[in-house]
Structure formats: C-alpha cells, structure tokens
N, C-alpha and C. Protein backbone atom coordinates (compact mmCIF):
# COMPACT_ATOMS: atom_id res chain seq x y z
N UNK A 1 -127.47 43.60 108.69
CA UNK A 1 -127.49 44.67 107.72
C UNK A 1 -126.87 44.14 106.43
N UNK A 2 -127.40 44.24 104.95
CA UNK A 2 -126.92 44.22 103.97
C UNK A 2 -126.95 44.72 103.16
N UNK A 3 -125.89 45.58 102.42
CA UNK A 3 -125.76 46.26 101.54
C UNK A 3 -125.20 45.89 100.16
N UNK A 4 -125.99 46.77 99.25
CA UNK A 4 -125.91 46.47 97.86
C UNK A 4 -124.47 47.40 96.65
N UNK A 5 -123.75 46.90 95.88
CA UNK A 5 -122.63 47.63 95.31
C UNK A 5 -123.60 48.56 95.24
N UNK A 6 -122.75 49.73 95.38
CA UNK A 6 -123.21 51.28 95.22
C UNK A 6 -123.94 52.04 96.19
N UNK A 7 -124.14 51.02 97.36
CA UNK A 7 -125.39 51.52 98.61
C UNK A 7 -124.28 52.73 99.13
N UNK A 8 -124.20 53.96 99.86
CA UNK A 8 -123.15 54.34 100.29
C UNK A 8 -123.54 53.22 101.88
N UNK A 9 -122.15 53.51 102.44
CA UNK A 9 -121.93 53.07 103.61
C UNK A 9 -122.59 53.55 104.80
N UNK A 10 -123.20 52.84 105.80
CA UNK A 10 -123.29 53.53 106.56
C UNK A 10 -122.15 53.97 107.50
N UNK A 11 -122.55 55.07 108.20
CA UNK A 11 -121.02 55.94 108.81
C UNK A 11 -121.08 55.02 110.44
N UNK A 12 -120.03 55.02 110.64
CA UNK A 12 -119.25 54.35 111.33
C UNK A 12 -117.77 54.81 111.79
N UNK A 13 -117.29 54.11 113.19
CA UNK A 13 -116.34 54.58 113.96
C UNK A 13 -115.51 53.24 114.13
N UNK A 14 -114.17 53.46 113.70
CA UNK A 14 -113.22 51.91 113.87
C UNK A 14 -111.96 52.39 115.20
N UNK A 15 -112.03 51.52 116.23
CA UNK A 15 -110.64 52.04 117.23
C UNK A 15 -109.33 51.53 116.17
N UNK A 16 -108.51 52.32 116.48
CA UNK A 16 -107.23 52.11 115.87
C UNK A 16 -105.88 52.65 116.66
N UNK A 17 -104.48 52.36 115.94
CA UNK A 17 -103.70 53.29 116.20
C UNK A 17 -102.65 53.87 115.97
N UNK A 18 -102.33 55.15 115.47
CA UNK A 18 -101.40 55.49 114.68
C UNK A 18 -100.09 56.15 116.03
N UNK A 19 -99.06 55.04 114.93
CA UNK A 19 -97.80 54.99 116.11
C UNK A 19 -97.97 54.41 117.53
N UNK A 20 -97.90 54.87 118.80
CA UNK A 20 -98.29 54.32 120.16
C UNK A 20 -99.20 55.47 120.68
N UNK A 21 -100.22 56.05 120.07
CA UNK A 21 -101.37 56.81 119.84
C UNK A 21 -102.35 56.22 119.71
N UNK A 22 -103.41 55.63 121.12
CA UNK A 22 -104.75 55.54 120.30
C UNK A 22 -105.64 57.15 119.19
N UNK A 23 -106.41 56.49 118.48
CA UNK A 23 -106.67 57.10 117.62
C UNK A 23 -108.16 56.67 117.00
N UNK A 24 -109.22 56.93 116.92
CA UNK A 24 -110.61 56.62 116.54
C UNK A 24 -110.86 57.07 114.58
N UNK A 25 -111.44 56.31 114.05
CA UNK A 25 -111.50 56.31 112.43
C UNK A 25 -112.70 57.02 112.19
N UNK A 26 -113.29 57.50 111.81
CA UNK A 26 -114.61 57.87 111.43
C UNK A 26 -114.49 58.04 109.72
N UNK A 27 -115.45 57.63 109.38
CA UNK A 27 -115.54 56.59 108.24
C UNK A 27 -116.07 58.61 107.30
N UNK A 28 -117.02 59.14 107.88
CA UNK A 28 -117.10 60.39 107.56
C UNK A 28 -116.48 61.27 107.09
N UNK A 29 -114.94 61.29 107.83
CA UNK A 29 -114.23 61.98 107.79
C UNK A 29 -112.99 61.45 106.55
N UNK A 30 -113.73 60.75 106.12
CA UNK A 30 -113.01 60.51 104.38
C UNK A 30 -113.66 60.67 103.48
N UNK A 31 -114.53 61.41 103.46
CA UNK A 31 -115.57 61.76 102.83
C UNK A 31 -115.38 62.28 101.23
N UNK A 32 -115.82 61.63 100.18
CA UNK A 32 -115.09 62.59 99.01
C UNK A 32 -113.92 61.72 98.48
N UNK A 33 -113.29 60.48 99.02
CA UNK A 33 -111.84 60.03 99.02
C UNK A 33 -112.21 58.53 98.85
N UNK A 34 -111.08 57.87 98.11
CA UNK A 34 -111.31 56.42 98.12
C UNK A 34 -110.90 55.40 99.55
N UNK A 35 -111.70 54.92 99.92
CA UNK A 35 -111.27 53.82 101.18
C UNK A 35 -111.57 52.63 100.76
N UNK A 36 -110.60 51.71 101.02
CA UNK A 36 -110.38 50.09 101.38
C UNK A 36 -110.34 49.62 102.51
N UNK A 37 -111.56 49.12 102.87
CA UNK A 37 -111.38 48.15 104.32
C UNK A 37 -111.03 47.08 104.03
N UNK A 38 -110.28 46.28 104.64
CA UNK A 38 -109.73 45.43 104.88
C UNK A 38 -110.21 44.14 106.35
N UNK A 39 -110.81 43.13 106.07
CA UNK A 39 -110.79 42.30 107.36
C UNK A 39 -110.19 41.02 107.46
N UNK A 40 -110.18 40.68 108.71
CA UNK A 40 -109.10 39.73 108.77
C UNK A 40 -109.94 39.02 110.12
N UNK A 41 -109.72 37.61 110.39
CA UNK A 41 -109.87 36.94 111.54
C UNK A 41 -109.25 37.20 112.25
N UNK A 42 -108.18 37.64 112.80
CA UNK A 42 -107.27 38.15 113.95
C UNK A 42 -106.00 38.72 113.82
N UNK A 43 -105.52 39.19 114.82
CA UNK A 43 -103.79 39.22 114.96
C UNK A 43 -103.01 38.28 114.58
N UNK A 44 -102.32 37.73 113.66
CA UNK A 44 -101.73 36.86 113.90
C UNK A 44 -102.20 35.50 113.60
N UNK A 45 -102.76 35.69 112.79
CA UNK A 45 -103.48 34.36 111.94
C UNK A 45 -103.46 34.72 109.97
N UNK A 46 -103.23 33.49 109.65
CA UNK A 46 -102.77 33.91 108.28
C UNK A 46 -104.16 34.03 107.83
N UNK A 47 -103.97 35.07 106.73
CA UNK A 47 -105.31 35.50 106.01
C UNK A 47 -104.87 36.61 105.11
C-alpha cells in the first residue's frame, strides 16, 4: 500500500498499553485531531 501527502489514512487498529492495561488504538477514534505515529525497529534498539 502507498500513500500520497494528503491521502487520508486508512483506519486501522494498533495493540498498546496504557499503564499495566492492555488497551487497543483505533486510528478512527481521533478523528478531527492531530496524530503522530511514530516507528521504530524495536524495544530497545537505538533509533
């Protein structure tokens, strides 16, 4: 899949977890709001 500046995103679900709470992201449910994803090669690897 590749997307172009300005394409919206497609919606999508990220596992996560807030505090010792799993917790599921839905990309939807920021709808209206600015988001920054962020990726990284792993835990614990500089990047």
């Amino acid at each position: 899949m590749t997307a172009d500046i300005g394409d919206p995103a497609p919606r999508f679900v990220l596992p996560g977890v807030q505090g010792s709470v799993r917790a599921d992201y839905d990309l939807a449910s920021f709808r209206g709001q600015n988001v920054v994803l962020a990726f990284y090669p792993g835990d614990f690897t500089p990047g």
